[in-house]
Structures are given as C-alpha cells and as structure tokens.
PDB file of N, CA and C in Angstrom:
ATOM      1  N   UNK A   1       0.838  -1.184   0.000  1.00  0.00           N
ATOM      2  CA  UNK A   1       0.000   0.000   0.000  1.00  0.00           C
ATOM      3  C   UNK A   1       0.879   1.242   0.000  1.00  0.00           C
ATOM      4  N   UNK A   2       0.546   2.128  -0.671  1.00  0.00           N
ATOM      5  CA  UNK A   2       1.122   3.475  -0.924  1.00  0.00           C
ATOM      6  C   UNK A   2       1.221   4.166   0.447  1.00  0.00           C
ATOM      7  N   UNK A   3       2.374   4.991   0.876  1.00  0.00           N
ATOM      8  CA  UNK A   3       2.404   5.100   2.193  1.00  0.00           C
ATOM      9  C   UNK A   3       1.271   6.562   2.333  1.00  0.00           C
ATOM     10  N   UNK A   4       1.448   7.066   1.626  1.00  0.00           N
ATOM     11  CA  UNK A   4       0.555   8.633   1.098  1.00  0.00           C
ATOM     12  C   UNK A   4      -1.156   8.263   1.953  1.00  0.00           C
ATOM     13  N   UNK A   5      -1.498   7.315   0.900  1.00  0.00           N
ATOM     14  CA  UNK A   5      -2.433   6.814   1.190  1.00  0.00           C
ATOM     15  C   UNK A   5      -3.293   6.162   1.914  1.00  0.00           C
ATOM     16  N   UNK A   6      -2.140   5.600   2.467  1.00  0.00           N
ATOM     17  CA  UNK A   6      -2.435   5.085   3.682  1.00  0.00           C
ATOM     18  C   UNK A   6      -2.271   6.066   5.177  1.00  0.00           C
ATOM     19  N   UNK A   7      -1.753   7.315   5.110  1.00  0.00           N
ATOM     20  CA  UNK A   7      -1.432   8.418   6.158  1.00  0.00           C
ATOM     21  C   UNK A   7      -3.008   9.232   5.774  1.00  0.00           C
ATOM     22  N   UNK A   8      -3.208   9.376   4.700  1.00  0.00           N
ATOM     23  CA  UNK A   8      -4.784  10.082   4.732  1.00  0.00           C
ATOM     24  C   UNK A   8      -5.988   9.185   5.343  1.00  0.00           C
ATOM     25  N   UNK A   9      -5.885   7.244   4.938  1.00  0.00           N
ATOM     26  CA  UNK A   9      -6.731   6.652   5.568  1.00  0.00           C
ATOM     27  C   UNK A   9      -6.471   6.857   7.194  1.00  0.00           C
ATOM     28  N   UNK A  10      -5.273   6.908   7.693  1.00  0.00           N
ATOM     29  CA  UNK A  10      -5.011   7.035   9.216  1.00  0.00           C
ATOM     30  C   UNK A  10      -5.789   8.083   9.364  1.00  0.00           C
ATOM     31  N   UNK A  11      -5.726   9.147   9.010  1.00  0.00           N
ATOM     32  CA  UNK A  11      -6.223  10.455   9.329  1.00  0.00           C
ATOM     33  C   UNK A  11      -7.918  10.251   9.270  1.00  0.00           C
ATOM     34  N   UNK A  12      -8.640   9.511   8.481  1.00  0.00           N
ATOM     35  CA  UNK A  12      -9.918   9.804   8.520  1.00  0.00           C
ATOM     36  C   UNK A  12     -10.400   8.648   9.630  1.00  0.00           C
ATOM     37  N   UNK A  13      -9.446   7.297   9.717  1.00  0.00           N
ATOM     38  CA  UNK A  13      -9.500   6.541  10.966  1.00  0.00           C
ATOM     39  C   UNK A  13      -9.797   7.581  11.869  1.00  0.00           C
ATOM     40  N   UNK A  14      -8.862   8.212  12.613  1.00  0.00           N
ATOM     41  CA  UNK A  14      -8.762   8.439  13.784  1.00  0.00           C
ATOM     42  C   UNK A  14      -9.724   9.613  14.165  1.00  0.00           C
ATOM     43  N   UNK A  15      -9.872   9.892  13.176  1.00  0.00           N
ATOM     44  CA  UNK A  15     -11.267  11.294  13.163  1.00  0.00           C
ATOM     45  C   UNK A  15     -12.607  10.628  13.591  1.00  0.00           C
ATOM     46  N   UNK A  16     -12.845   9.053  12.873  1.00  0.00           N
ATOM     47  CA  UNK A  16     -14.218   8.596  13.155  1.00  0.00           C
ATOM     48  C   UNK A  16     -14.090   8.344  14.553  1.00  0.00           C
ATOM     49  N   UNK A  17     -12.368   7.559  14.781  1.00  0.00           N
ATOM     50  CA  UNK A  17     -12.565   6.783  16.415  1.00  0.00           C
ATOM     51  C   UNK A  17     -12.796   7.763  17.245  1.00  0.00           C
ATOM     52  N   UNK A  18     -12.785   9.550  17.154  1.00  0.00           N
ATOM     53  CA  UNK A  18     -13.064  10.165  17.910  1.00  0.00           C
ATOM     54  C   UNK A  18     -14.186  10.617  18.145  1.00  0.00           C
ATOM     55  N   UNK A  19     -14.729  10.962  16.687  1.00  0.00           N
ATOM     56  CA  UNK A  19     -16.308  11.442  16.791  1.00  0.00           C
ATOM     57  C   UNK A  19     -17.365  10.047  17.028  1.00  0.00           C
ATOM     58  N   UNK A  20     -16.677   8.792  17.297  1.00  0.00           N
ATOM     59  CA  UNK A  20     -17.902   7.578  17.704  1.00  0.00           C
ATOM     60  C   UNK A  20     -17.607   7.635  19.354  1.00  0.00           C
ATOM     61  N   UNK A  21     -16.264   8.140  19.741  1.00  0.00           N
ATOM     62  CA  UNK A  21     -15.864   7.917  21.216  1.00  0.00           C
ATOM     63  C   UNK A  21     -17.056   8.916  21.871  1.00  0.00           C
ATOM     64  N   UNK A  22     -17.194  10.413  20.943  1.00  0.00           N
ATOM     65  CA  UNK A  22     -17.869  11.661  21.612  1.00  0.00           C
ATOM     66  C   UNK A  22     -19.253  11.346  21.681  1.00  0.00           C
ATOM     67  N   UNK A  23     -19.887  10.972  20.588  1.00  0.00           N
ATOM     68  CA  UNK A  23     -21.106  10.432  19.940  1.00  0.00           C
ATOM     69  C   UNK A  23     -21.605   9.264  21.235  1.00  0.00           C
ATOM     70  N   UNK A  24     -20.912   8.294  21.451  1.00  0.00           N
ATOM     71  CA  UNK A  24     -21.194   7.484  22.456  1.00  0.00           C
ATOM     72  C   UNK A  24     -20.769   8.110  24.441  1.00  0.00           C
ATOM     73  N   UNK A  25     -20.357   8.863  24.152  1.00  0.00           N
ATOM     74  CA  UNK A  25     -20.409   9.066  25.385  1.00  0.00           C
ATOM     75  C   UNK A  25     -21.462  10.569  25.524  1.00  0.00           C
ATOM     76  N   UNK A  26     -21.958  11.033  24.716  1.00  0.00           N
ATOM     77  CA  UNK A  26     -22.741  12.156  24.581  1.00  0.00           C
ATOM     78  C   UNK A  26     -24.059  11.286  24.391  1.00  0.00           C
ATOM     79  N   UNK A  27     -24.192  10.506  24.122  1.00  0.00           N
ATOM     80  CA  UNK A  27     -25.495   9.740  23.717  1.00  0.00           C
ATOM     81  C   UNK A  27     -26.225   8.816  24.762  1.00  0.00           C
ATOM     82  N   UNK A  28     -24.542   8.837  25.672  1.00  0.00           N
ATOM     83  CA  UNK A  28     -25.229   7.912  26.792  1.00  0.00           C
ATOM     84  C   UNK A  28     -26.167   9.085  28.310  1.00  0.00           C
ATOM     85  N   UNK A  29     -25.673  10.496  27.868  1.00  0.00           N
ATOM     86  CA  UNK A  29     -26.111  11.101  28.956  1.00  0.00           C
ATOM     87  C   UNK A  29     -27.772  11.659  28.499  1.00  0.00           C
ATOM     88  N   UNK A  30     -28.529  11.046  27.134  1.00  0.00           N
ATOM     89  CA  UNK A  30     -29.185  11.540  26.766  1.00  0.00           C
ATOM     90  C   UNK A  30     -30.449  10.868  27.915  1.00  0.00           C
ATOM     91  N   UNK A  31     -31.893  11.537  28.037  1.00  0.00           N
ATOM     92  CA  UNK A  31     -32.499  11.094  28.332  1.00  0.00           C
ATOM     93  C   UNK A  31     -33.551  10.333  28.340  1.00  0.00           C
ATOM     94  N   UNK A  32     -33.858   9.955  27.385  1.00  0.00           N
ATOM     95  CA  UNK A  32     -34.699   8.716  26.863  1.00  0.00           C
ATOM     96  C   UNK A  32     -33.160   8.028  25.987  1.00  0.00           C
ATOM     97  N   UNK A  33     -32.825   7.055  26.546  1.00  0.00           N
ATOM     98  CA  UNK A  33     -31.605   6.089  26.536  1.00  0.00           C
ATOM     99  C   UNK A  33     -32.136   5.016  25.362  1.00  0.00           C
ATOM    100  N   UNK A  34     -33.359   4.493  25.629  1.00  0.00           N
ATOM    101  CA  UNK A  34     -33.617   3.107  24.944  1.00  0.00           C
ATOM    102  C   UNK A  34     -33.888   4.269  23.005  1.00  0.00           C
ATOM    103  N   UNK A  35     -33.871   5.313  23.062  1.00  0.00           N
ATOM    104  CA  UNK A  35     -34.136   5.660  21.146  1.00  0.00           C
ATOM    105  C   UNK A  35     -32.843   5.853  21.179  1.00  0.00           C
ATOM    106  N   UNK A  36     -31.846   5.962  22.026  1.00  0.00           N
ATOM    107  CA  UNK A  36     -30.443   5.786  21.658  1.00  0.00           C
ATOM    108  C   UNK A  36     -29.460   4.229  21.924  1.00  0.00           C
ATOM    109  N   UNK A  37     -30.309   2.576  22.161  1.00  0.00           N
ATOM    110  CA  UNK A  37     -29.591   1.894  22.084  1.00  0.00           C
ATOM    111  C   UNK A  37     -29.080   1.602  21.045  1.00  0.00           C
ATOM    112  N   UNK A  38     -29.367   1.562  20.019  1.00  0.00           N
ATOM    113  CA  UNK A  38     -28.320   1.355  18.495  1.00  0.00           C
ATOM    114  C   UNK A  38     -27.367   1.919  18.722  1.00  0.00           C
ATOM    115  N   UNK A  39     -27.502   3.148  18.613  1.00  0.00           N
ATOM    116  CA  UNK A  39     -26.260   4.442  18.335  1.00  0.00           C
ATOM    117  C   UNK A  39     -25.126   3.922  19.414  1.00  0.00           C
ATOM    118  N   UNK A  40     -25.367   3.749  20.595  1.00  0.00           N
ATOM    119  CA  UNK A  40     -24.525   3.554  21.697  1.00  0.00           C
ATOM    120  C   UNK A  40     -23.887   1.828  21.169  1.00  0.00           C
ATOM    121  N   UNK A  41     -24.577   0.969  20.944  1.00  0.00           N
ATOM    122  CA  UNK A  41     -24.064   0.001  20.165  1.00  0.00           C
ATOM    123  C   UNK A  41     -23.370   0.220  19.453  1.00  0.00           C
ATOM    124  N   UNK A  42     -23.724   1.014  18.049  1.00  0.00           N
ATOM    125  CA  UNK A  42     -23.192   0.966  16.840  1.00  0.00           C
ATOM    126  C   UNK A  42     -21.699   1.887  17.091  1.00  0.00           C
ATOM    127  N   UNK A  43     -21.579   2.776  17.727  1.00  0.00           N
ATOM    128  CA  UNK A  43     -20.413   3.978  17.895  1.00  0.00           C
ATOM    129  C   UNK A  43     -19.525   2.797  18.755  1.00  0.00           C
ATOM    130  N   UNK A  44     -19.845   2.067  19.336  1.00  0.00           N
ATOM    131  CA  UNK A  44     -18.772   1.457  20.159  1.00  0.00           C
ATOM    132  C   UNK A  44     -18.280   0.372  19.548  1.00  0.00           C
ATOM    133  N   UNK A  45     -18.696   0.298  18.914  1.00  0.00           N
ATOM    134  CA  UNK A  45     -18.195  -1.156  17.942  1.00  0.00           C
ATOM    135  C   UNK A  45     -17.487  -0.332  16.746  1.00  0.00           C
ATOM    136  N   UNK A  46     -18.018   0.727  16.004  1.00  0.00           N
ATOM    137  CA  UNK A  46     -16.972   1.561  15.136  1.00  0.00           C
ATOM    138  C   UNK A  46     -15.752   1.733  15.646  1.00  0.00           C
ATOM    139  N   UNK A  47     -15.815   2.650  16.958  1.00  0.00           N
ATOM    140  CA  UNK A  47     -14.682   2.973  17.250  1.00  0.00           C
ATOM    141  C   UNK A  47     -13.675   1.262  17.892  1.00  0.00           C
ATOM    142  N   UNK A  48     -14.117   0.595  18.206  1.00  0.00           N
ATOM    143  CA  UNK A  48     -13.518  -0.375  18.074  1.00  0.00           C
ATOM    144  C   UNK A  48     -12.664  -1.316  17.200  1.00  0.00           C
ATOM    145  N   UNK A  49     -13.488  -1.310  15.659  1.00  0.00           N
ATOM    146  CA  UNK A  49     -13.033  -1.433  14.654  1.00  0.00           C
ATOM    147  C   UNK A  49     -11.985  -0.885  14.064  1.00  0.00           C
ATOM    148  N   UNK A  50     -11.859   0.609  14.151  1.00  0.00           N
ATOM    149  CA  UNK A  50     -11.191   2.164  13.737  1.00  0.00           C
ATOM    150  C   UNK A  50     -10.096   1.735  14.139  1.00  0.00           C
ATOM    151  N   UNK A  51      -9.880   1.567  15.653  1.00  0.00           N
ATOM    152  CA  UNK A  51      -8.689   1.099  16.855  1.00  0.00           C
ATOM    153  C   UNK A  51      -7.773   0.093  16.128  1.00  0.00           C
ATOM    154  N   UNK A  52      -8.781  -1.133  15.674  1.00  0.00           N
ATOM    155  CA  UNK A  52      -7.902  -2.193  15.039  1.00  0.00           C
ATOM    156  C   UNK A  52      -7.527  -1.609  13.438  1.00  0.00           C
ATOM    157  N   UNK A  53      -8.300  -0.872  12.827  1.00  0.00           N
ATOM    158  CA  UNK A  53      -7.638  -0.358  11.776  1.00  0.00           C
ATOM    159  C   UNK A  53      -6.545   0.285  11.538  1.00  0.00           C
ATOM    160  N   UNK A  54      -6.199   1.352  12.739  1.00  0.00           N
ATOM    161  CA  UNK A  54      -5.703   2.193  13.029  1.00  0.00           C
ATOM    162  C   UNK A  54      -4.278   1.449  13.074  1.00  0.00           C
ATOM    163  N   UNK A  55      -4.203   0.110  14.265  1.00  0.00           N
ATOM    164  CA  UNK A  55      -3.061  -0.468  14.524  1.00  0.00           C
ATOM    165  C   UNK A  55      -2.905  -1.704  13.513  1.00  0.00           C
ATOM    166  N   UNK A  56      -3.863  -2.293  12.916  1.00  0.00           N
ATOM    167  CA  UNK A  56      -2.966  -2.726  11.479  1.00  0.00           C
ATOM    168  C   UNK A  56      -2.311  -1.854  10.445  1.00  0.00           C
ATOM    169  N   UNK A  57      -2.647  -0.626  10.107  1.00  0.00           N
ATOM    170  CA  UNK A  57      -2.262  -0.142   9.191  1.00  0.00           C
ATOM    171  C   UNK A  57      -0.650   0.557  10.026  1.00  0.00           C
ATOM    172  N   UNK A  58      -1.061   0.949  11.119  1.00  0.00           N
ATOM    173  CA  UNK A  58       0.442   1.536  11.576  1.00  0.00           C
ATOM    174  C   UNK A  58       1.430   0.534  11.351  1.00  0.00           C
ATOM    175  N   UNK A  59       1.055  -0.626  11.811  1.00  0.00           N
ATOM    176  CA  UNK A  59       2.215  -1.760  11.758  1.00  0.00           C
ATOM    177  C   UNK A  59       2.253  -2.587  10.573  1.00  0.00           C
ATOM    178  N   UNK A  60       1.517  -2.247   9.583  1.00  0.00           N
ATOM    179  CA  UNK A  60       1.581  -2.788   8.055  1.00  0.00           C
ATOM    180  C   UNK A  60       1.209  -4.667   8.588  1.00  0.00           C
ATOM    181  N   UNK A  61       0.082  -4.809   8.872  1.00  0.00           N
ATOM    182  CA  UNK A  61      -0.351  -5.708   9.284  1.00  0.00           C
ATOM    183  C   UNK A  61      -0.772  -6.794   7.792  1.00  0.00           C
ATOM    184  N   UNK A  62      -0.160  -7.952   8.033  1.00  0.00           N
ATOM    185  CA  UNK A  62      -0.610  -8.400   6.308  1.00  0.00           C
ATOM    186  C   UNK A  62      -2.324  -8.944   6.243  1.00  0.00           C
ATOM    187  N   UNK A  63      -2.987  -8.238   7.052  1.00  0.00           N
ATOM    188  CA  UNK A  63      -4.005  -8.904   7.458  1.00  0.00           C
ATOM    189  C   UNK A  63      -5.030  -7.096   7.373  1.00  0.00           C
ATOM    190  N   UNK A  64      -4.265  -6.028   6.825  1.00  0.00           N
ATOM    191  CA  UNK A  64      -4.823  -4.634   7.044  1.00  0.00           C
ATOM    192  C   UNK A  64      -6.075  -4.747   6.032  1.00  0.00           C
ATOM    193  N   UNK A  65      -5.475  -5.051   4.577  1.00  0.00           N
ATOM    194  CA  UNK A  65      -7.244  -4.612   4.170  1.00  0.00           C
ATOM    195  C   UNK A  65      -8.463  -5.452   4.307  1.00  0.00           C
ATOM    196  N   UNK A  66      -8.506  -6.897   4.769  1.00  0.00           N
ATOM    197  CA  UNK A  66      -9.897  -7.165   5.076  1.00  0.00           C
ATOM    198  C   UNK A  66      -9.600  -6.731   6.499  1.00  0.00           C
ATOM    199  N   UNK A  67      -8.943  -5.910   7.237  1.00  0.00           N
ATOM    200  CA  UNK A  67      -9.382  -5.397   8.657  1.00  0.00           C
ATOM    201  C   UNK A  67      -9.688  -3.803   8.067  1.00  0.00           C
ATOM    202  N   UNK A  68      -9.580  -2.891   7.032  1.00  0.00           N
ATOM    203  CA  UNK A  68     -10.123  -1.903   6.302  1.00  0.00           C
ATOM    204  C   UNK A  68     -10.973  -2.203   5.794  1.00  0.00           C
ATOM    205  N   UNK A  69     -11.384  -3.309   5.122  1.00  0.00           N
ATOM    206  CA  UNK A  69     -13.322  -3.436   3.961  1.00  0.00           C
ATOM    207  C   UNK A  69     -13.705  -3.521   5.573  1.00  0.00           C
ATOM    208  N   UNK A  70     -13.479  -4.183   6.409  1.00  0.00           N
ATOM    209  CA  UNK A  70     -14.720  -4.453   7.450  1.00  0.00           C
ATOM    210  C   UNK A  70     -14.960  -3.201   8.334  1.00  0.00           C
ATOM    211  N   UNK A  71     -13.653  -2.337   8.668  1.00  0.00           N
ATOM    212  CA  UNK A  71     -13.715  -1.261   8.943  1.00  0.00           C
ATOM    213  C   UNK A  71     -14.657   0.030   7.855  1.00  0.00           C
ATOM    214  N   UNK A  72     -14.784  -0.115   6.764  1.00  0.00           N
ATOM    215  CA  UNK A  72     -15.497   0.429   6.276  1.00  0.00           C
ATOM    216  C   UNK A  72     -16.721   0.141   5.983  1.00  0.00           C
ATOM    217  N   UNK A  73     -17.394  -0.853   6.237  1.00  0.00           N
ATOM    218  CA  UNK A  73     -18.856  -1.571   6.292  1.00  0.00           C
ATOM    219  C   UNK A  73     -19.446  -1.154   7.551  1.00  0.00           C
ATOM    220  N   UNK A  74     -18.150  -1.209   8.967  1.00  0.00           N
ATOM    221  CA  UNK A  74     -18.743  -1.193   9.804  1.00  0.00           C
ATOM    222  C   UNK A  74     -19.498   0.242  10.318  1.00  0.00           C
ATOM    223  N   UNK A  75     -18.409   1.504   9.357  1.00  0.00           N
ATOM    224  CA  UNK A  75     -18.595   2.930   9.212  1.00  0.00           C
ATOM    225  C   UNK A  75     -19.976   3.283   9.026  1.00  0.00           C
ATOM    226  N   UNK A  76     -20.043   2.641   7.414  1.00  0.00           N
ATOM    227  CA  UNK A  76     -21.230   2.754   6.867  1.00  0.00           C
ATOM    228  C   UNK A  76     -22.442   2.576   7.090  1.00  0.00           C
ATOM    229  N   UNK A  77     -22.907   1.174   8.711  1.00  0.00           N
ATOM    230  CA  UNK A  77     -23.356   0.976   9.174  1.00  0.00           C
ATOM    231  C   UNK A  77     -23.889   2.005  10.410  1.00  0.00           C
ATOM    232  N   UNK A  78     -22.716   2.432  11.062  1.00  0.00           N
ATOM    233  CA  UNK A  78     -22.816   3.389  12.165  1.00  0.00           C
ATOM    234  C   UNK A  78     -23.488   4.678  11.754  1.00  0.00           C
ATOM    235  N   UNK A  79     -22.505   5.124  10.076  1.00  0.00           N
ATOM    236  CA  UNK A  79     -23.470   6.574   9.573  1.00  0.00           C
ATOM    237  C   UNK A  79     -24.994   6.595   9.407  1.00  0.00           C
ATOM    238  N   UNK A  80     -25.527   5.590   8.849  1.00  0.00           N
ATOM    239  CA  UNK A  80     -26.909   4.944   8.702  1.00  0.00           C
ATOM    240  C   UNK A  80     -27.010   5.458  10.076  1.00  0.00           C
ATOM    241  N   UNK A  81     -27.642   4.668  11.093  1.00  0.00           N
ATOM    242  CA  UNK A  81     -28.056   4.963  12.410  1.00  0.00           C
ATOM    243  C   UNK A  81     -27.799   6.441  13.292  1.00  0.00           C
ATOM    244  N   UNK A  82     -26.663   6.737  13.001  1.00  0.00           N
ATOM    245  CA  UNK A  82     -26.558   8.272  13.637  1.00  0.00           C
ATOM    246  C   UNK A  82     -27.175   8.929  13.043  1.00  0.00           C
ATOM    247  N   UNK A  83     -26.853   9.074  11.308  1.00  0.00           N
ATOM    248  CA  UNK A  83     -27.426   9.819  10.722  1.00  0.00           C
ATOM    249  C   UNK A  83     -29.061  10.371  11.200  1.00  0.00           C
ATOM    250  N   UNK A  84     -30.217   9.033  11.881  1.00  0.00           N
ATOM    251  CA  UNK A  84     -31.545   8.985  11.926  1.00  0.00           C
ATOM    252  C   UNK A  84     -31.782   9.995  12.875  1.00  0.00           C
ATOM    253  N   UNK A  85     -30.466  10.373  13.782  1.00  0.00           N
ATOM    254  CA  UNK A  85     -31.007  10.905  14.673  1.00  0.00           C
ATOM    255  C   UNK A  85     -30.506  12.534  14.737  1.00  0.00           C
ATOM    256  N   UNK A  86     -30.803  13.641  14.864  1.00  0.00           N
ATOM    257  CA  UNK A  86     -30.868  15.132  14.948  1.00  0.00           C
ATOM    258  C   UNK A  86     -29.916  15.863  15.861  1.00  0.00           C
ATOM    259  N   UNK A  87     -29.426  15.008  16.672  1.00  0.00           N
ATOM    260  CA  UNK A  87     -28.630  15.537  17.473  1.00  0.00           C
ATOM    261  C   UNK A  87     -27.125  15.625  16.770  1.00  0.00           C
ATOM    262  N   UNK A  88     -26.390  17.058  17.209  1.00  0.00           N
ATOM    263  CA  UNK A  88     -25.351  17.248  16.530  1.00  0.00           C
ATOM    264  C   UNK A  88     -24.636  16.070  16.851  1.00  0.00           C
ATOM    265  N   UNK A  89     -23.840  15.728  18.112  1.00  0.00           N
ATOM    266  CA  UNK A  89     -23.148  15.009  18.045  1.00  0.00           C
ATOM    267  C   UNK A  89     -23.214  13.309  17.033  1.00  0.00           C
ATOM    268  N   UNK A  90     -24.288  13.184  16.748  1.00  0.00           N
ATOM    269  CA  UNK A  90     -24.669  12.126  16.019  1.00  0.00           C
ATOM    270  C   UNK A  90     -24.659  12.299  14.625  1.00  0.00           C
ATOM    271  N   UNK A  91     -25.170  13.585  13.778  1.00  0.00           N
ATOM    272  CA  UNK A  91     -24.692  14.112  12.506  1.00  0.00           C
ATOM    273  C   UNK A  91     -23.772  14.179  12.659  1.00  0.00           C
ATOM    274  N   UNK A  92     -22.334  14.650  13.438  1.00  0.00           N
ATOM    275  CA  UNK A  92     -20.833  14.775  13.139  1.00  0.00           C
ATOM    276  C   UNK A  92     -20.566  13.357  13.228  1.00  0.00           C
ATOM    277  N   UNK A  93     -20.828  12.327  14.315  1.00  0.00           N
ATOM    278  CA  UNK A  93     -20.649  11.045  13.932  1.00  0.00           C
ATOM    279  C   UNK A  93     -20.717  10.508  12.747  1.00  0.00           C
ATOM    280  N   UNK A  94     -22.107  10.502  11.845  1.00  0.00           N
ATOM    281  CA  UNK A  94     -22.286   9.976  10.711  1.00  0.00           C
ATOM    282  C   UNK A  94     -21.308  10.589   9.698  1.00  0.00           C
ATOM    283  N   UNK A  95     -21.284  12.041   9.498  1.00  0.00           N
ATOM    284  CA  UNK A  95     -20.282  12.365   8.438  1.00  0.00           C
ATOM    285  C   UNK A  95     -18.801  11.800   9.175  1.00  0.00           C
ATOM    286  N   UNK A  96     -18.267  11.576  10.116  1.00  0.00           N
ATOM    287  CA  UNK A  96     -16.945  11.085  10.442  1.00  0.00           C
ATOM    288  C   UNK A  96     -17.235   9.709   9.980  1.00  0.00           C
ATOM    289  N   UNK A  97     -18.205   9.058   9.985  1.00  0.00           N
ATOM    290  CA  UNK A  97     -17.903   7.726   9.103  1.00  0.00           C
ATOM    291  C   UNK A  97     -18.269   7.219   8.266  1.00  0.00           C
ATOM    292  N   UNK A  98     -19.167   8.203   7.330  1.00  0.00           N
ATOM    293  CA  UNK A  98     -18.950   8.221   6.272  1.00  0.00           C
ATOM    294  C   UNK A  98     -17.744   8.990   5.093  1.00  0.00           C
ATOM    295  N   UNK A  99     -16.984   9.450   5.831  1.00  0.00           N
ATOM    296  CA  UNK A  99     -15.721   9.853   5.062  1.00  0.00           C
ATOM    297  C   UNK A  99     -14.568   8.798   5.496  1.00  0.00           C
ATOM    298  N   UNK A 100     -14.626   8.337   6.472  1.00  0.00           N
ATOM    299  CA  UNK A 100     -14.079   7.349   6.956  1.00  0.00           C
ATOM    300  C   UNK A 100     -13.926   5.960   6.444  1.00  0.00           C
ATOM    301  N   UNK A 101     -15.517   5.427   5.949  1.00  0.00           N
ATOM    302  CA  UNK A 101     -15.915   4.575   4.919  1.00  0.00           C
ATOM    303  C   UNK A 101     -15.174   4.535   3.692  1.00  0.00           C
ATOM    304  N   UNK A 102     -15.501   5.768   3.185  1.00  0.00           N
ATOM    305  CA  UNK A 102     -15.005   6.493   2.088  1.00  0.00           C
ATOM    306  C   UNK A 102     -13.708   6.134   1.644  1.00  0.00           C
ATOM    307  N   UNK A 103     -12.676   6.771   3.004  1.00  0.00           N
ATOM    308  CA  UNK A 103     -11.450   6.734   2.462  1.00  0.00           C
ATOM    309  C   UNK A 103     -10.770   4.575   2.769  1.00  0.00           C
ATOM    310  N   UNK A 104     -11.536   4.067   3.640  1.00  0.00           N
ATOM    311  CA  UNK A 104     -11.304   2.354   3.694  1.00  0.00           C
ATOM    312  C   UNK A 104     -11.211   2.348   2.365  1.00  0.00           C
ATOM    313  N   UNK A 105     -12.333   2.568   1.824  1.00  0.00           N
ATOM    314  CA  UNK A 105     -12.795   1.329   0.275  1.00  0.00           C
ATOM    315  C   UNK A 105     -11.669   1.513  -0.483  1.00  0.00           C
ATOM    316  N   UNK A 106     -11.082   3.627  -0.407  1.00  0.00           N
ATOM    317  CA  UNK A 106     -10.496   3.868  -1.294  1.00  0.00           C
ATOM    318  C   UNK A 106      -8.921   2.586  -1.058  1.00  0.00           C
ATOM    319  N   UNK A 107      -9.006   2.642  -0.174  1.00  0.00           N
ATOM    320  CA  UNK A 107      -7.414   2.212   0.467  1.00  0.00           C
ATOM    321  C   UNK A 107      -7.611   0.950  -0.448  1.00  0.00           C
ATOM    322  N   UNK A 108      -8.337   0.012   0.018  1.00  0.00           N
ATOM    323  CA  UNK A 108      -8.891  -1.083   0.041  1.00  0.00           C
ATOM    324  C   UNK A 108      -8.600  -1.320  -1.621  1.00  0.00           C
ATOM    325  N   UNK A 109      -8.832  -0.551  -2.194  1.00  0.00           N
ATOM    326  CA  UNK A 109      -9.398  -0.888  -3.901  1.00  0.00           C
ATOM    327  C   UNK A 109      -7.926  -0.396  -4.521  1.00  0.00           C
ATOM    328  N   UNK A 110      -7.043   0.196  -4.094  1.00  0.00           N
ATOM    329  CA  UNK A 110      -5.333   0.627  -4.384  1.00  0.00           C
ATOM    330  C   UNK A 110      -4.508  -0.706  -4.788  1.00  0.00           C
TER     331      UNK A 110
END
C-alpha cells in the first residue's frame, strides 16, 4: 500500500474513532436512553473497529485490508443509524464515518 495513502486513511481513521468515542459518550447522557440503544451500540463497535484499523495499518499488518473493507462496512453501518437521529453530536458522527468509509474502500481498492 502506498504510504501517502495510507497516512490520509489514518487520518480519517482516527477522526471517526473520535467522533464515535464523543457520539457514544454524549449519547449515553441523553435522556430517553432506549431511542439511543443502536447508536450507543453501533459507535462502540466503530470505534472499536477504527482502533484495530488504526493499529494494522500503523504496523503494516498483512491482514490490514480485510481489517479496512470491514472497517469500512462497519462505518457505513454506524453513519446509517446516527445519521436517523438530529442531534449534533450524532450528525458529526455519521459524516466522520462516512468519510471514513469512504477513504477504507479507497485504500482497500489501491
């Protein structure tokens, strides 16, 4: 993998693992909890994913791009669900992983 390319996928990694870290911990102080169990699901399992993306690609893991397609499915999944919901922190979630998505596939398809 192109190292270029792979320093811009780091960069949109670590942007989602932050806006799913904020997203889930902003989501958990909301008050009707149960229209936010997905989101709190889905952000914690992104940023989980992101984490392992993050550290295969740092360490050129020969195992990085099906840990990037799944990292980007799992994005795409999370933007869906935040997206539904109005609250900022949950729109900045969704666009952090859907650019995030974005830049996996690109990696992914190099």
């Amino acid at each position: 993998m192109e190292r270029t390319s792979v320093e811009e996928t780091l960069t949109s990694v670590i942007e989602c693992m932050r806006a799913c870290n904020h997203c889930f911990s902003k989501s958990l102080q909301e008050e009707d909890l149960h229209m936010f169990t997905e989101c709190i699901r889905l952000t914690r399992e992104c940023s989980d994913i992101c984490t392992l993306a993050l550290n295969a690609l740092e360490t050129d893991s020969a195992f990085s791009k099906p840990i990037v397609a799944l990292c980007a499915q799992v994005c795409d999944t999370c933007a869906v669900e935040c997206g539904r919901h109005q609250h900022d922190h949950c729109q900045a979630c969704a666009k952090a992983c859907e650019r995030c998505a974005e830049a996996c596939r690109t990696l992914v398809a190099a």
